[in-house]
Protein backbone atom coordinates (compact mmCIF):
# COMPACT_ATOMS: atom_id res chain seq x y z
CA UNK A 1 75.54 97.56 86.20
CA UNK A 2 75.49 94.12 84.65
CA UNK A 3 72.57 92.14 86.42
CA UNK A 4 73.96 88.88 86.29
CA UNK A 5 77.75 87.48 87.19
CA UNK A 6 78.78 84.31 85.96
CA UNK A 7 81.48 82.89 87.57
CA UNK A 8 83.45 81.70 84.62
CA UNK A 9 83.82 83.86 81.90
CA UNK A 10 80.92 85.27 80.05
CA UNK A 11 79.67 84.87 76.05
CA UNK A 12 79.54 88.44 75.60
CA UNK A 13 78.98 91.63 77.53
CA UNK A 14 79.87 94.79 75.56
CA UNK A 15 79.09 95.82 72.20
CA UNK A 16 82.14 94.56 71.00
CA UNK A 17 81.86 90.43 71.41
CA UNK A 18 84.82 90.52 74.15
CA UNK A 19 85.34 92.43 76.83
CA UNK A 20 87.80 92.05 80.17
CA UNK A 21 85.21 91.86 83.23
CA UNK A 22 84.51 91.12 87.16
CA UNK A 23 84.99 87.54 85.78
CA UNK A 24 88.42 87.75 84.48
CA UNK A 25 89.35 90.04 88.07
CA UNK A 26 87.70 86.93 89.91
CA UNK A 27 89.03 84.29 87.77
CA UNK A 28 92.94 85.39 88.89
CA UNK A 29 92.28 86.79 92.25
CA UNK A 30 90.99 82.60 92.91
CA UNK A 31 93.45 79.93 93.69
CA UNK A 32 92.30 75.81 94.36
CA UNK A 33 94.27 73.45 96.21
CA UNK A 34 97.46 72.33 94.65
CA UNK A 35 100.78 71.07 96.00
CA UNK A 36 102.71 68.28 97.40
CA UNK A 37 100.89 65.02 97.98
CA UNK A 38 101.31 65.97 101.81
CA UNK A 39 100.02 69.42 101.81
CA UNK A 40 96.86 68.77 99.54
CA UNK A 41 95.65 65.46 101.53
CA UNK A 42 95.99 67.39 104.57
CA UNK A 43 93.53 70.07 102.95
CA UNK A 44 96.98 72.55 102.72
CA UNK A 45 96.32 73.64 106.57
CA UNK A 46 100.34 73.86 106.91
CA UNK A 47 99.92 77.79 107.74
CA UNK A 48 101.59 76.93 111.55
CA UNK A 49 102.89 73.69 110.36
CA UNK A 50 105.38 74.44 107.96
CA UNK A 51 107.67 71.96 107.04
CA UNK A 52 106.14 70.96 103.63
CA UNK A 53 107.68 72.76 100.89
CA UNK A 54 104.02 73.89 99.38
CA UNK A 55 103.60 75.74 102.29
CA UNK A 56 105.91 78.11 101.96
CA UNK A 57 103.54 79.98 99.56
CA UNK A 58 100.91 80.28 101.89
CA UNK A 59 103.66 81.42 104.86
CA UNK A 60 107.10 82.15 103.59
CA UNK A 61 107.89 81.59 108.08
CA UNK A 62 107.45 77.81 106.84
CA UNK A 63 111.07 78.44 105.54
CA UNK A 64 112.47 78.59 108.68
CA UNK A 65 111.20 75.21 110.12
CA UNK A 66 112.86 73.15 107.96
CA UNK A 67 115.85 71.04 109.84
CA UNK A 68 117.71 69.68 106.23
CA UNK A 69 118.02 70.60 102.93
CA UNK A 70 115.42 68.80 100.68
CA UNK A 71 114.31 68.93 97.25
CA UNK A 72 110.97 67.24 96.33
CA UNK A 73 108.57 67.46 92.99
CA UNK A 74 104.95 66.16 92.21
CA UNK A 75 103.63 65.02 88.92
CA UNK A 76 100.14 65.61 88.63
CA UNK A 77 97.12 63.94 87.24
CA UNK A 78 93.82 65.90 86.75
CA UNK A 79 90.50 65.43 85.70
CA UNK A 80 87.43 67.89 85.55
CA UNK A 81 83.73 66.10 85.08
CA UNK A 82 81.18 68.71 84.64
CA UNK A 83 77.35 67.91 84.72
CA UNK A 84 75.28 71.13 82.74
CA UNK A 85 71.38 71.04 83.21
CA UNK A 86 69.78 72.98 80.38
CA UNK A 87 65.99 72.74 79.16
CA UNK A 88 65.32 69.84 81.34
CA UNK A 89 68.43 67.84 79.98
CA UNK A 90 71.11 66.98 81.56
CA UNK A 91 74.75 66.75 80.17
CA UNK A 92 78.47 65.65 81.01
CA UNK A 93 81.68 66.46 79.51
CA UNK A 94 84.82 65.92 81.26
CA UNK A 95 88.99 66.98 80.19
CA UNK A 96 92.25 65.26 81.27
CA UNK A 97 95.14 67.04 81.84
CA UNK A 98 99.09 66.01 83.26
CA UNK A 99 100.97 68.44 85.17
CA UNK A 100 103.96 69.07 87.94
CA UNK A 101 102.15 70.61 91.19
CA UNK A 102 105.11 71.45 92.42
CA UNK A 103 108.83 71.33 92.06
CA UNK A 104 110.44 73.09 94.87
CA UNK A 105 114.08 72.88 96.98
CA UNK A 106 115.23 74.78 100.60
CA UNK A 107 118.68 74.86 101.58
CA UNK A 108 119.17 74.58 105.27
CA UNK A 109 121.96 76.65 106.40
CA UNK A 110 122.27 76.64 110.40
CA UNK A 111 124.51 78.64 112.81
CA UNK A 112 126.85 78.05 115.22
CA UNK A 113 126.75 79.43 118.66
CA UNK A 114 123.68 81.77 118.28
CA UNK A 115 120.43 82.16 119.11
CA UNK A 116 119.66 81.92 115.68
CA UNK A 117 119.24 78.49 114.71
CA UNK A 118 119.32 78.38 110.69
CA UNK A 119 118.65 80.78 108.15
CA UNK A 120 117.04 78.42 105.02
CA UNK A 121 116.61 79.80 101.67
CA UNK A 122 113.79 77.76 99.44
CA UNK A 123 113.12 78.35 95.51
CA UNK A 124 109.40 77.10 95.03
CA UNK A 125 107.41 76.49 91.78
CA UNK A 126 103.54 75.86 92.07
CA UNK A 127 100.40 75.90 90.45
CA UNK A 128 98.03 77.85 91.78
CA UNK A 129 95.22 76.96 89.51
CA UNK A 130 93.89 74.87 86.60
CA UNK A 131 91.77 76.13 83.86
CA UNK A 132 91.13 72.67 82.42
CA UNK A 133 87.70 72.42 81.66
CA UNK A 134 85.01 71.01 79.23
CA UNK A 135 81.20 72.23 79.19
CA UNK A 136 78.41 70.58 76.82
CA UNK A 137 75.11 72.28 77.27
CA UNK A 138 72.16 71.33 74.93
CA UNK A 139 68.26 72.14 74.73
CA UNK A 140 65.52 73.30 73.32
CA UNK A 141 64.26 77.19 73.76
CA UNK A 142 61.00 78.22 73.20
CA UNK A 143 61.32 81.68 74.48
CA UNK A 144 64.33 83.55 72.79
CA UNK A 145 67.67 83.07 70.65
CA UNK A 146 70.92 84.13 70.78
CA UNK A 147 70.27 85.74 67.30
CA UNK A 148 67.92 88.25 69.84
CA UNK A 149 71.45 89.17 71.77
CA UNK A 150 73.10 89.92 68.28
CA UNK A 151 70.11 92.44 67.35
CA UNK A 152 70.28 94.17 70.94
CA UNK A 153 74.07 94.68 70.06
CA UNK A 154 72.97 96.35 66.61
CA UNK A 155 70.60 98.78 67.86
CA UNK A 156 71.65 102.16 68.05
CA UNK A 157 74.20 101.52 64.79
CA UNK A 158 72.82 102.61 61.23
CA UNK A 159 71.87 100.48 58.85
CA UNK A 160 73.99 102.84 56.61
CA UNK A 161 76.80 101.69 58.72
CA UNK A 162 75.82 98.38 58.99
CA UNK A 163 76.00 98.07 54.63
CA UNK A 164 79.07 100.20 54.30
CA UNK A 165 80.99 100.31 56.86
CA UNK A 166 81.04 96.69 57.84
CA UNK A 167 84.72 96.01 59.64
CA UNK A 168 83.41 92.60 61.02
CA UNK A 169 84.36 93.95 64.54
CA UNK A 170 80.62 94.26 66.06
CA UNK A 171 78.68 91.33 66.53
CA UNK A 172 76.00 93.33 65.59
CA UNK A 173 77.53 93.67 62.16
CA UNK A 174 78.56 89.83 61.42
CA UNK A 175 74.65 89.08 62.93
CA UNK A 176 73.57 91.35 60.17
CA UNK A 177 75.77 90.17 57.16
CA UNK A 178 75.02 86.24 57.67
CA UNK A 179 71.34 87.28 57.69
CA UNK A 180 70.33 86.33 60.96
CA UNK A 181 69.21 90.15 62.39
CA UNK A 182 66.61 92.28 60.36
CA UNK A 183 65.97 96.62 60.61
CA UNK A 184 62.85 97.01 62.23
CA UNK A 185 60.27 99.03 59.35
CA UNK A 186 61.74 102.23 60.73
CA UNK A 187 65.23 101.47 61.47
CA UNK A 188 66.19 104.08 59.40
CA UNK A 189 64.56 106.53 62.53
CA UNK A 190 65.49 104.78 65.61
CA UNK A 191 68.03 101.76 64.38
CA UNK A 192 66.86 99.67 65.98
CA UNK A 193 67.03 95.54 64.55
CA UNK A 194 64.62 91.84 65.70
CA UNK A 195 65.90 88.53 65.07
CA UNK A 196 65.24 87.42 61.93
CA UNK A 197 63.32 84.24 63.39
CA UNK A 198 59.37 84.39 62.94
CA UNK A 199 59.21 81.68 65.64
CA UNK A 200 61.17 79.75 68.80
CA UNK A 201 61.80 76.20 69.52
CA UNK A 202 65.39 76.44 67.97
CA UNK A 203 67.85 73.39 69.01
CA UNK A 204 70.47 75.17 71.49
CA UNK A 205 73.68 73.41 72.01
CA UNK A 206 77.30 74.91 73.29
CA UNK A 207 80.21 73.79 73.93
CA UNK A 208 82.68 75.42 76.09
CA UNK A 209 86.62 74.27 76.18
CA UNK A 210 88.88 76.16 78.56
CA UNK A 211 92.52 75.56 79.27
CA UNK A 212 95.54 77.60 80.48
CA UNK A 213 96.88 77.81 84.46
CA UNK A 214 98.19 80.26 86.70
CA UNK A 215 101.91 79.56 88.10
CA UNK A 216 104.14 80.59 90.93
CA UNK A 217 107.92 80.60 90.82
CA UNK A 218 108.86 81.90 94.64
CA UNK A 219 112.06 82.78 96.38
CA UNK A 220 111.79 82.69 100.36
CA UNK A 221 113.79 82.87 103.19
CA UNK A 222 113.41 82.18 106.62
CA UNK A 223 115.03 82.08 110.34
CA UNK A 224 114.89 79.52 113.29
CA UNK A 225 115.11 81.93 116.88
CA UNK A 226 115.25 79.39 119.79
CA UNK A 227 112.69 77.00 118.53
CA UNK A 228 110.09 79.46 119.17
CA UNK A 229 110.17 82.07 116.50
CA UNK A 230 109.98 81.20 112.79
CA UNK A 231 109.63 83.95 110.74
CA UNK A 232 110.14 84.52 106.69
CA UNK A 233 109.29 86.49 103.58
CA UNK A 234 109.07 85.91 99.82
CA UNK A 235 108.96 87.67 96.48
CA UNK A 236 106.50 85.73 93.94
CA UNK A 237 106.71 86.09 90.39
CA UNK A 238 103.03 84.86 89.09
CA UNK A 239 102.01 84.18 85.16
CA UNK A 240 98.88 83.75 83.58
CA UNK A 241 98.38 81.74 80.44
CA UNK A 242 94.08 80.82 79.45
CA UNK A 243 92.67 80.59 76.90
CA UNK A 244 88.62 79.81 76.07
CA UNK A 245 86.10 78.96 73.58
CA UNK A 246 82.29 78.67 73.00
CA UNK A 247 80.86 76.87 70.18
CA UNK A 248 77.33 78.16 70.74
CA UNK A 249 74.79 76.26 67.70
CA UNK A 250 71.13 76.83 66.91
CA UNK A 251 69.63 74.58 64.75
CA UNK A 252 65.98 74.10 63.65
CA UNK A 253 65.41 70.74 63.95
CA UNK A 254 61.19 71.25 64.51
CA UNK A 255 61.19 73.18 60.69
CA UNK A 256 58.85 75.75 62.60
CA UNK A 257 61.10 78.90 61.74
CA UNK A 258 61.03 80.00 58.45
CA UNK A 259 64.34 80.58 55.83
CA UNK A 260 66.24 79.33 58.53
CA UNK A 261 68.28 76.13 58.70
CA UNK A 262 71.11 76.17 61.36
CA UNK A 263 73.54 78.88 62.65
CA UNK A 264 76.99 78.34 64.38
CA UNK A 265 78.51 81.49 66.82
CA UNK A 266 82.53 80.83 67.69
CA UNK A 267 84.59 82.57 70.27
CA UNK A 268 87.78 82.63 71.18
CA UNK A 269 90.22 84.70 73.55
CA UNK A 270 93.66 84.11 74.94
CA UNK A 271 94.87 86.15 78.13
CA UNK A 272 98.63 86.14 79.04
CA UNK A 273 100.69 88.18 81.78
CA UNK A 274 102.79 87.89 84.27
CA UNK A 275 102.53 89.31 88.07
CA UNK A 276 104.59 90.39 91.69
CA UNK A 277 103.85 89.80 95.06
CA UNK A 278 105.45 89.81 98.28
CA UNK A 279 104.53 87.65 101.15
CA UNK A 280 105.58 87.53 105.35
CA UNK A 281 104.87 85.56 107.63
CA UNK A 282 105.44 84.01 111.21
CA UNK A 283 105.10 81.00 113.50
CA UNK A 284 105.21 81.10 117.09
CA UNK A 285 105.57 77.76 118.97
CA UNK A 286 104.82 78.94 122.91
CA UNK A 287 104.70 75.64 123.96
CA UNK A 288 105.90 72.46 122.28
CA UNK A 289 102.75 70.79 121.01
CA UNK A 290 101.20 73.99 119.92
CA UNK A 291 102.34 76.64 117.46
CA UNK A 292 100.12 79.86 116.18
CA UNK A 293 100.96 81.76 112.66
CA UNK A 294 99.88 84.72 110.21
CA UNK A 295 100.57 85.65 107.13
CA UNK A 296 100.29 88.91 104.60
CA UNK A 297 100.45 88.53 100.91
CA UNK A 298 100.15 91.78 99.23
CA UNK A 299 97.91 91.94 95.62
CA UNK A 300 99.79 91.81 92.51
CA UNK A 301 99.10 93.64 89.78
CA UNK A 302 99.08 91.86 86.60
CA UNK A 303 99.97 93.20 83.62
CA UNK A 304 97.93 91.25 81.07
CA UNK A 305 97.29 90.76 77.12
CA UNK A 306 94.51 89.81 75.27
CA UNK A 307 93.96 88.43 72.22
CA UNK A 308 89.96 87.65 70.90
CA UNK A 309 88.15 86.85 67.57
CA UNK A 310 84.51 85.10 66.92
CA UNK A 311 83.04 83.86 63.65
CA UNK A 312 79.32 83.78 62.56
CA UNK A 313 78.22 80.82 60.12
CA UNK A 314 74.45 80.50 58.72
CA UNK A 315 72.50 78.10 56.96
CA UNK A 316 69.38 79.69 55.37
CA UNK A 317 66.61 77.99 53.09
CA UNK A 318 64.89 79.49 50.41
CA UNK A 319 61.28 78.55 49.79
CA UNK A 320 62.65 76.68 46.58
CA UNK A 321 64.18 74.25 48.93
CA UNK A 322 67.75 75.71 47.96
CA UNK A 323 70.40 76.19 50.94
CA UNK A 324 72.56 79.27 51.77
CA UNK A 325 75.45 79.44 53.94
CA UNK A 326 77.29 82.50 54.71
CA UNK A 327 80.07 83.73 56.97
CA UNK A 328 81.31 86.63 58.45
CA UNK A 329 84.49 86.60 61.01
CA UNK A 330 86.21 89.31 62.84
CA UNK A 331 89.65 90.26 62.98
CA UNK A 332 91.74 89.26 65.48
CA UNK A 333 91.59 92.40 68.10
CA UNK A 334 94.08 92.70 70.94
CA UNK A 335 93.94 94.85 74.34
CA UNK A 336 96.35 95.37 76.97
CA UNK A 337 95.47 96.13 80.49
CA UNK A 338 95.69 95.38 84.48
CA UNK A 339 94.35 93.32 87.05
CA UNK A 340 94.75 93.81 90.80
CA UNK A 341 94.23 91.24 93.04
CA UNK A 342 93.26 91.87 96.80
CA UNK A 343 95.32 91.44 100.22
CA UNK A 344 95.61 88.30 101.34
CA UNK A 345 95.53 87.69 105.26
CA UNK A 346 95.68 83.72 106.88
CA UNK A 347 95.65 82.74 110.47
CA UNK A 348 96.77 79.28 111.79
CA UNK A 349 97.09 76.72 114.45
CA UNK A 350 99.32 73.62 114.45
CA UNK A 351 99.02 71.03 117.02
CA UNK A 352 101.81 68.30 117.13
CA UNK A 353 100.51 65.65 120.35
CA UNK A 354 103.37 63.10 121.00
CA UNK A 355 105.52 63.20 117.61
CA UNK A 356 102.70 61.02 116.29
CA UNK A 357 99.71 62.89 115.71
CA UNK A 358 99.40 66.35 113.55
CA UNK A 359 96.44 68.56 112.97
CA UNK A 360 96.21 71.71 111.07
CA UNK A 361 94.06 74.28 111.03
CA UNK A 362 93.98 77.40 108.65
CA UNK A 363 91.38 80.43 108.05
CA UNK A 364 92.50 82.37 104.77
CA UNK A 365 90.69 86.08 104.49
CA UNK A 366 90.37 87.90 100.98
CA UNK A 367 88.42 90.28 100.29
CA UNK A 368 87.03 90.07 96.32
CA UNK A 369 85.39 93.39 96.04
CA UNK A 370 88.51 95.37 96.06
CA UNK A 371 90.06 93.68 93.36
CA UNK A 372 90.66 96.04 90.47
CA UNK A 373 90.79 96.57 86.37
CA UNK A 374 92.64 99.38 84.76
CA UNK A 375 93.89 99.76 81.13
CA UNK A 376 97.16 100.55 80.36
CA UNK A 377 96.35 104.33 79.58
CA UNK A 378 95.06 104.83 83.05
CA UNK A 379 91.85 105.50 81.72
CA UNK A 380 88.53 105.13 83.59
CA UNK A 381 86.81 102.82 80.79
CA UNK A 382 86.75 100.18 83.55
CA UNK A 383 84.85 102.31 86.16
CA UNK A 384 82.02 100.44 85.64
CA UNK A 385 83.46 96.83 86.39
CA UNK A 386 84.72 98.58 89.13
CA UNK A 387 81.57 99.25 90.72
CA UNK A 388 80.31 96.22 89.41
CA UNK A 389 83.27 94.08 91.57
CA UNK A 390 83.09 96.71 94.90
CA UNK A 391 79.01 96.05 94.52
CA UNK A 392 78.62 92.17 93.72
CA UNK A 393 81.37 90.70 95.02
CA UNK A 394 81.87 90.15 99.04
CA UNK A 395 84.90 89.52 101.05
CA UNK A 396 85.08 85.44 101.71
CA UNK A 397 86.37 83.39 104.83
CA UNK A 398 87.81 79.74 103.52
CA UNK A 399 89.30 77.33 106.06
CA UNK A 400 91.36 74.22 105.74
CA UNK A 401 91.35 71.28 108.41
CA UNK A 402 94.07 68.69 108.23
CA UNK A 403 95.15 65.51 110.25
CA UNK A 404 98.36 63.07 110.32
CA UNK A 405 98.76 60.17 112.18
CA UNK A 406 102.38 58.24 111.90
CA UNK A 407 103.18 54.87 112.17
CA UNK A 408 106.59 54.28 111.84
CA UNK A 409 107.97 54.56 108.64
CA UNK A 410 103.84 55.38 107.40
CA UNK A 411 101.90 58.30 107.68
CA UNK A 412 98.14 58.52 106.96
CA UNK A 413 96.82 61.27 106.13
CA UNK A 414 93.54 63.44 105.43
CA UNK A 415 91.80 66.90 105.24
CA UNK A 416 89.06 68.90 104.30
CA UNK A 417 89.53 72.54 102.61
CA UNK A 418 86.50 74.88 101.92
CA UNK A 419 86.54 77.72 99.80
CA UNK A 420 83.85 80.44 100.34
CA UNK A 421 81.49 82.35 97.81
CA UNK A 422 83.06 85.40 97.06
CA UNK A 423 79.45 86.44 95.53
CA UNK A 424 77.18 88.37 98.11
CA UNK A 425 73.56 87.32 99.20
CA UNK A 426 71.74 89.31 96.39
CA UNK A 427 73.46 87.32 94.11
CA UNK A 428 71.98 83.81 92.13
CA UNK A 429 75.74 82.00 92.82
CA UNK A 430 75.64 83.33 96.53
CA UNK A 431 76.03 79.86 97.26
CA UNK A 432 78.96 79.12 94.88
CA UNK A 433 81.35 77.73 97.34
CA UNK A 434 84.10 75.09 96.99
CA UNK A 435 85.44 72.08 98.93
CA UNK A 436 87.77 69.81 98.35
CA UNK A 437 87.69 66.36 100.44
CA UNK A 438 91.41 64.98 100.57
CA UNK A 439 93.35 62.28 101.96
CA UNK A 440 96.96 60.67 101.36
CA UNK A 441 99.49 57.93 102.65
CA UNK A 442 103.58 58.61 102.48
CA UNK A 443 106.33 56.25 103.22
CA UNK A 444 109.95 57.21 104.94
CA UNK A 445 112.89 55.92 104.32
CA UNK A 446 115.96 56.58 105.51
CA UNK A 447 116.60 60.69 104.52
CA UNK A 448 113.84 59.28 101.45
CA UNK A 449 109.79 59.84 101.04
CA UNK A 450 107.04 59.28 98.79
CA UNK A 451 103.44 59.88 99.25
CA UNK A 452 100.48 59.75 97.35
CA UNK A 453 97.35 61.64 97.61
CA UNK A 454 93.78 61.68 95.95
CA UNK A 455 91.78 65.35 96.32
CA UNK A 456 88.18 65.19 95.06
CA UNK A 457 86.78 68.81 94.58
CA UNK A 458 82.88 69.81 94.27
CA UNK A 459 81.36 73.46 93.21
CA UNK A 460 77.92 74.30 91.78
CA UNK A 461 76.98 77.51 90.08
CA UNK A 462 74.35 79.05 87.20
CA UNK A 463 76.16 80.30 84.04
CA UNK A 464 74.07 82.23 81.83
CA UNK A 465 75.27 82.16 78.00
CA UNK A 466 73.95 85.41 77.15
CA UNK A 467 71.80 88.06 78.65
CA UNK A 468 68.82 89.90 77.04
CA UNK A 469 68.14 93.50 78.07
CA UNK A 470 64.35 92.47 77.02
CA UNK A 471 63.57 89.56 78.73
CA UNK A 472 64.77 87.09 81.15
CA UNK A 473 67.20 84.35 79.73
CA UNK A 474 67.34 80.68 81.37
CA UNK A 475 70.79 79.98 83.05
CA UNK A 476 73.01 76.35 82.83
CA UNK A 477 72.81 74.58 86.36
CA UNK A 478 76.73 73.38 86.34
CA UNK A 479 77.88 71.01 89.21
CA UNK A 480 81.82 71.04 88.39
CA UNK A 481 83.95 68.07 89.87
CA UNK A 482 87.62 67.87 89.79
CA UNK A 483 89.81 64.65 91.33
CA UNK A 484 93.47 64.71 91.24
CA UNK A 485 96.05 62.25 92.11
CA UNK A 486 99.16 63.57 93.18
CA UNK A 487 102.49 61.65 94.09
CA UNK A 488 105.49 63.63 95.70
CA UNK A 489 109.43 62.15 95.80
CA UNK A 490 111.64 63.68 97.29
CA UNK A 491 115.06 63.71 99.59
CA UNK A 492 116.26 65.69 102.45
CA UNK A 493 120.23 65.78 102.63
């Protein structure tokens, strides 16, 4: 069982340098806030609300609340600043990034002399997630090197194999061929291989880019019985684009290890795919001010591909002075597979006091550890991240809270959403959580609206960049802050 979970994606954890894991099951099981202006700075607690067009994808019964037609979309600005605290230094990178939130219609269709009010039909597009990030982590180590990782990864593989049959797939072998791993004096016996270092204190630095989001392109429909009832389903058709890469540089800036100069470690991966889910849901209004709601979105299962390479670049110096640089790159490897999310289960309650005051409140139930990996050969080469994600990971409880007050032709606006851990209590990011602090104004005009809304989003978490089997490794201290600013137009008609 792997000791450690990050909570983004890890450096390396097989003997190959990429493998899928419990991070990439995690990573698209998650969603953040996202949406209309409306719905975020109300913390998206529009479960028994409805009548915002983002909520439909939380509650498809939100389709059936609607009164007009409307069409509405949301251009998006967002920014991630992440702080990384490394070796007693602390250090900030930050990534920009423009995108639509949301771009979404409903046609209103109601009916005459029934107790059936309107049966609405809504085509939704949103993103679920943003994988726009930028990490800079830098330090010195006096207690290990990444070049240590490399020989772990070698041991148990011949040095016959290692000088002939070099493919440039292992780490182990690229460690070996840009001289930065050495056979221990009886490799030959046990092949087994040390760093080549002689001493610590190497210059770590890495930098980490990530990019890529999840999207949802929905169909829903939903019915209006007496006022009362809202109910409504939808079928969700989910991709995944991300891509990442580490930059991960030693350097010996002290000149305390011998023959050695610098080294550079790249990685790189892309993950694409594509998913299905189905959703239902339903509002009950008993009484006018208050109305209660559930919904059920079943897992999807996506089907996902892979493509990952890394390159190995030293800088050696001879005791004439003279440098040496060498490489040695893998091919590009590719790997098809599946990801199952969990069940999905919210509860609501909507309170609407004297057409001019609106809260929202929302409690959204997943449960991590069932979230699944299989290859496409229905093998059981993932049984292992299986226990790993039914063993580490822990079923989490997030809520939203969200208020509007009108005035006029104004609304103001504001919310808080939390997003729990979904690492248990024997973990290091137990206390991993999310929240986003939100608010918003809109303006009405006529059968027109626009409204603006700022969400400022806070998580902090330990990331370690590689793990030693021999000793312990010191994790990154990351305190990740996103802010968006979202405006919505739209008409109703």
């Amino acid at each position: 069982m792997k000791k450690l979970i990050y909570l983004f994606i890890t450096l390396i954890i097989s003997n190959l340098s990429y493998s899928q894991s419990l991070d990439d099951a995690l990573r698209y099981s998650k969603s953040n806030l996202s949406g209309t202006a409306r719905y975020v700075s109300m913390g998206g607690a529009f479960g028994a609300l409805g009548g915002d067009l983002s909520s439909i994808s939380d509650n498809p019964a939100a389709t059936g609340v609607f009164m007009y037609s409307e069409v509405n979309f949301s251009p998006t600005l967002y920014n991630s600043l992440n702080k990384t605290e490394f070796s007693n230094n602390k250090s900030y990178d930050n990534r920009y990034n423009f995108n639509f939130n949301n771009i979404a219609f409903i046609v209103s269709s109601k009916t005459k002399n029934s107790d059936w009010k309107s049966l609405n039909y809504a085509f939704t597009y949103k993103r679920l997630d943003n994988y726009h990030h930028n990490y800079y982590a830098y330090g010195e180590n006096n207690n290990n090197s990444i070049t240590d990782y490399f020989a772990e990864q070698a041991n148990g593989t011949s040095l016959y194999d290692l000088d002939n049959n070099y493919d440039g797939r292992y780490i182990g072998d690229n460690a070996y061929q840009t001289y930065l791993i050495d056979p221990d004096s009886v490799a030959p016996i046990n092949n087994e291989y040390h760093s080549m270092y002689n001493n610590y204190g190497e210059t770590q630095s890495n930098t980490i880019k990530t990019k890529g989001r999840k999207d949802q392109w929905s169909f829903a429909i939903g019915a209006n019985y007496k006022d009362m009832l809202y109910i409504g389903a939808s079928l969700g058709y989910s991709t995944i684009n991300f891509n990442y890469s580490s930059t991960f540089r030693e350097r010996n800036l002290d000149k305390n290890i011998d023959n050695f100069k610098e080294m550079q470690y790249y990685n790189e991966y892309t993950t694409k795919g594509y998913g299905y889910r189905f959703n239902i849901g339903f509002i009950v209004k008993p009484i006018k001010w208050l109305r209660i709601a559930s919904s059920f979105q079943t897992p999807i299962r996506y089907y996902l591909s892979d493509s990952y390479s890394h390159v190995i670049d030293s800088w050696g110096i001879y005791a004439n002075g003279e440098e040496k640089y060498r490489s040695s790159s893998s091919p590009i490897g590719n790997y098809d597979y599946y990801i199952t999310t969990p069940l999905k289960i919210n509860a609501a309650l909507g309170f609407v006091i004297a057409k001019k005051a609106t809260i929202g409140l929302e409690y959204n139930y997943i449960d991590y550890s069932r979230a699944k990996i299989n290859s496409r050969e229905n093998t059981d080469e993932f049984a292992i991240d299986n226990a790993d994600i039914s063993q580490i990971l822990n079923p989490s409880h997030n809520a939203k809270i969200g208020f509007e007050y009108r005035l006029g032709q104004i609304s103001l606006r504001t919310g808080l959403s939390y997003f729990d851990s979904p690492y248990n209590d024997t973990q290091m990011n137990k206390d991993s959580y999310t929240i986003y602090y939100n608010g918003g104004i809109g303006f009405n005009i006529d059968y027109y609206y626009i409204d603006f809304a700022y969400s400022y989003g806070q998580s902090n978490y330990y990331y370690y960049p590689y793990q030693l089997e021999s000793t312990n490794t010191a994790p990154y201290y990351i305190s990740q802050n996103t802010n968006k600013f979202i405006m919505t137009m739209g008409v109703r008609f």
